[in-house]
Protein backbone atom coordinates (compact mmCIF):
# COMPACT_ATOMS: atom_id res chain seq x y z
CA UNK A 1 64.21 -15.08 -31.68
CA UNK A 2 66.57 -12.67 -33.54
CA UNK A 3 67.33 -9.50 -32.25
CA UNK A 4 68.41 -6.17 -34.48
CA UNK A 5 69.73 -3.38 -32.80
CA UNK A 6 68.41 0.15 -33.46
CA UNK A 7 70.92 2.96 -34.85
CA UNK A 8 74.19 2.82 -33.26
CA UNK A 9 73.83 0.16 -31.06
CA UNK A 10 75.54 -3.05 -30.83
CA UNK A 11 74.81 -6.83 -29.73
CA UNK A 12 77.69 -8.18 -27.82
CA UNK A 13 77.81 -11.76 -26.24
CA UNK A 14 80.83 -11.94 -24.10
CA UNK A 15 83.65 -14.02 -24.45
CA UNK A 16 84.71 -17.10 -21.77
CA UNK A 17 86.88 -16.18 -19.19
CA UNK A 18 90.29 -17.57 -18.66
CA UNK A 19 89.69 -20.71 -16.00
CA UNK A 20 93.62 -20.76 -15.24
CA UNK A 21 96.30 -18.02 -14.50
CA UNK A 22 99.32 -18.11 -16.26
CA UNK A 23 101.15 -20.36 -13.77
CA UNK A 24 98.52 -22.50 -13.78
CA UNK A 25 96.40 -21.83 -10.84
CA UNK A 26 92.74 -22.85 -11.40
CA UNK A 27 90.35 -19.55 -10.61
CA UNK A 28 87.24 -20.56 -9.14
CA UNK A 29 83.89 -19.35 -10.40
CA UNK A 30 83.04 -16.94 -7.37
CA UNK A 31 86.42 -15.40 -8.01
CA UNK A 32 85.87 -15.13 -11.48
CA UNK A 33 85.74 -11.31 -12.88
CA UNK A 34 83.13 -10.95 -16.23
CA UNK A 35 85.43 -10.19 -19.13
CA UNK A 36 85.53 -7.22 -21.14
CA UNK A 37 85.77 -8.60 -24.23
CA UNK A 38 83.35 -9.95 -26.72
CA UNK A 39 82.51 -11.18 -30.04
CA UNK A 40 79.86 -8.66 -32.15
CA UNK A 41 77.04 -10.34 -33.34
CA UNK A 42 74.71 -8.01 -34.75
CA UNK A 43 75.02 -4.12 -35.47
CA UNK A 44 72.19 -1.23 -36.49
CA UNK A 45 72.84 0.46 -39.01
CA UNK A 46 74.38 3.78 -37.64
CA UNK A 47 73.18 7.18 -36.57
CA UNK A 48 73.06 10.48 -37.98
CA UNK A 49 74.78 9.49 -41.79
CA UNK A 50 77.32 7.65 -39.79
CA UNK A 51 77.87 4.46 -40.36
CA UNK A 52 78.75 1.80 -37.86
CA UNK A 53 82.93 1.45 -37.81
CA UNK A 54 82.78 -2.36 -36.32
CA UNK A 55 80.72 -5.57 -37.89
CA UNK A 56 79.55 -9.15 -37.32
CA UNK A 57 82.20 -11.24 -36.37
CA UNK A 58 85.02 -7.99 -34.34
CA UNK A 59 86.25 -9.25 -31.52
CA UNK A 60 85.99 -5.99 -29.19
CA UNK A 61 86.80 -4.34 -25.36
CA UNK A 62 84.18 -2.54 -23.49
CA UNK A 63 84.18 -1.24 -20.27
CA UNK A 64 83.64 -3.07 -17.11
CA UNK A 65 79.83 -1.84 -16.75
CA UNK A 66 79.08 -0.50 -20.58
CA UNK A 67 75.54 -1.57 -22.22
CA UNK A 68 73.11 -3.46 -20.88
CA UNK A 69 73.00 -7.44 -20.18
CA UNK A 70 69.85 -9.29 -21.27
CA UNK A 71 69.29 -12.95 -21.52
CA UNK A 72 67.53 -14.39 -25.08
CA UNK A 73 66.69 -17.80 -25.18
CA UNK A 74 68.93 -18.86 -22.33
CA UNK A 75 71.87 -16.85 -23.77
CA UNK A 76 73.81 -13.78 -22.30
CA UNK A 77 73.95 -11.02 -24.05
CA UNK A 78 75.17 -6.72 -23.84
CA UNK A 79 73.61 -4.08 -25.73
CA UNK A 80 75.21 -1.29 -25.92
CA UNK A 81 76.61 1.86 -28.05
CA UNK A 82 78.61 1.98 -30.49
CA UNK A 83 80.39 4.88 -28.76
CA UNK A 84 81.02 2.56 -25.73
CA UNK A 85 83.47 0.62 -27.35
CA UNK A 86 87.10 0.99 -26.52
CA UNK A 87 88.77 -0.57 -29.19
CA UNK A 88 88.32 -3.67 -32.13
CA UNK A 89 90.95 -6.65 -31.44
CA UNK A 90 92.70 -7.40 -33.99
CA UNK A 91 94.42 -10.92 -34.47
């Protein structure tokens, strides 16, 4: 199934979570916090004559309980706004 988001809204699937710290102390999954960061996978195409500002492929932050998680054939996904983005990582 593909999925196109409507106007300014964005389909984010989240990026893995470091399993380590940086001294090398393995984090268990219970202990493990979702990360805010994600890779954009599919965008509408804007709202009001405004186009969208991030694409296929950004690497982006979002808030700790932006958008909304749904599941699509076994995958994990957030929908969310545009707006609800806090900023496009850049390498």
């Amino acid at each position: 199934m593909t999925l196109k988001p409507l106007q300014d809204r964005v389909l984010i699937k989240r990026m893995e979570s470091e399993q380590k710290t940086a001294s090398g102390i393995i984090i268990p999954d219970a202990a493990q916090e979702k990360p805010m960061k994600g890779q954009v996978i599919a965008t509408g195409p804007g709202k009001d004559n405004n186009p969208m500002t991030v694409k296929e492929g950004d690497a982006v932050l979002f808030a700790k309980y932006a958008g909304n998680e749904l599941s699509v054939d076994g995958e994990d996904f957030i929908i969310m706004r545009e707006e609800e983005i806090l900023a496009v990582i850049e390498a």
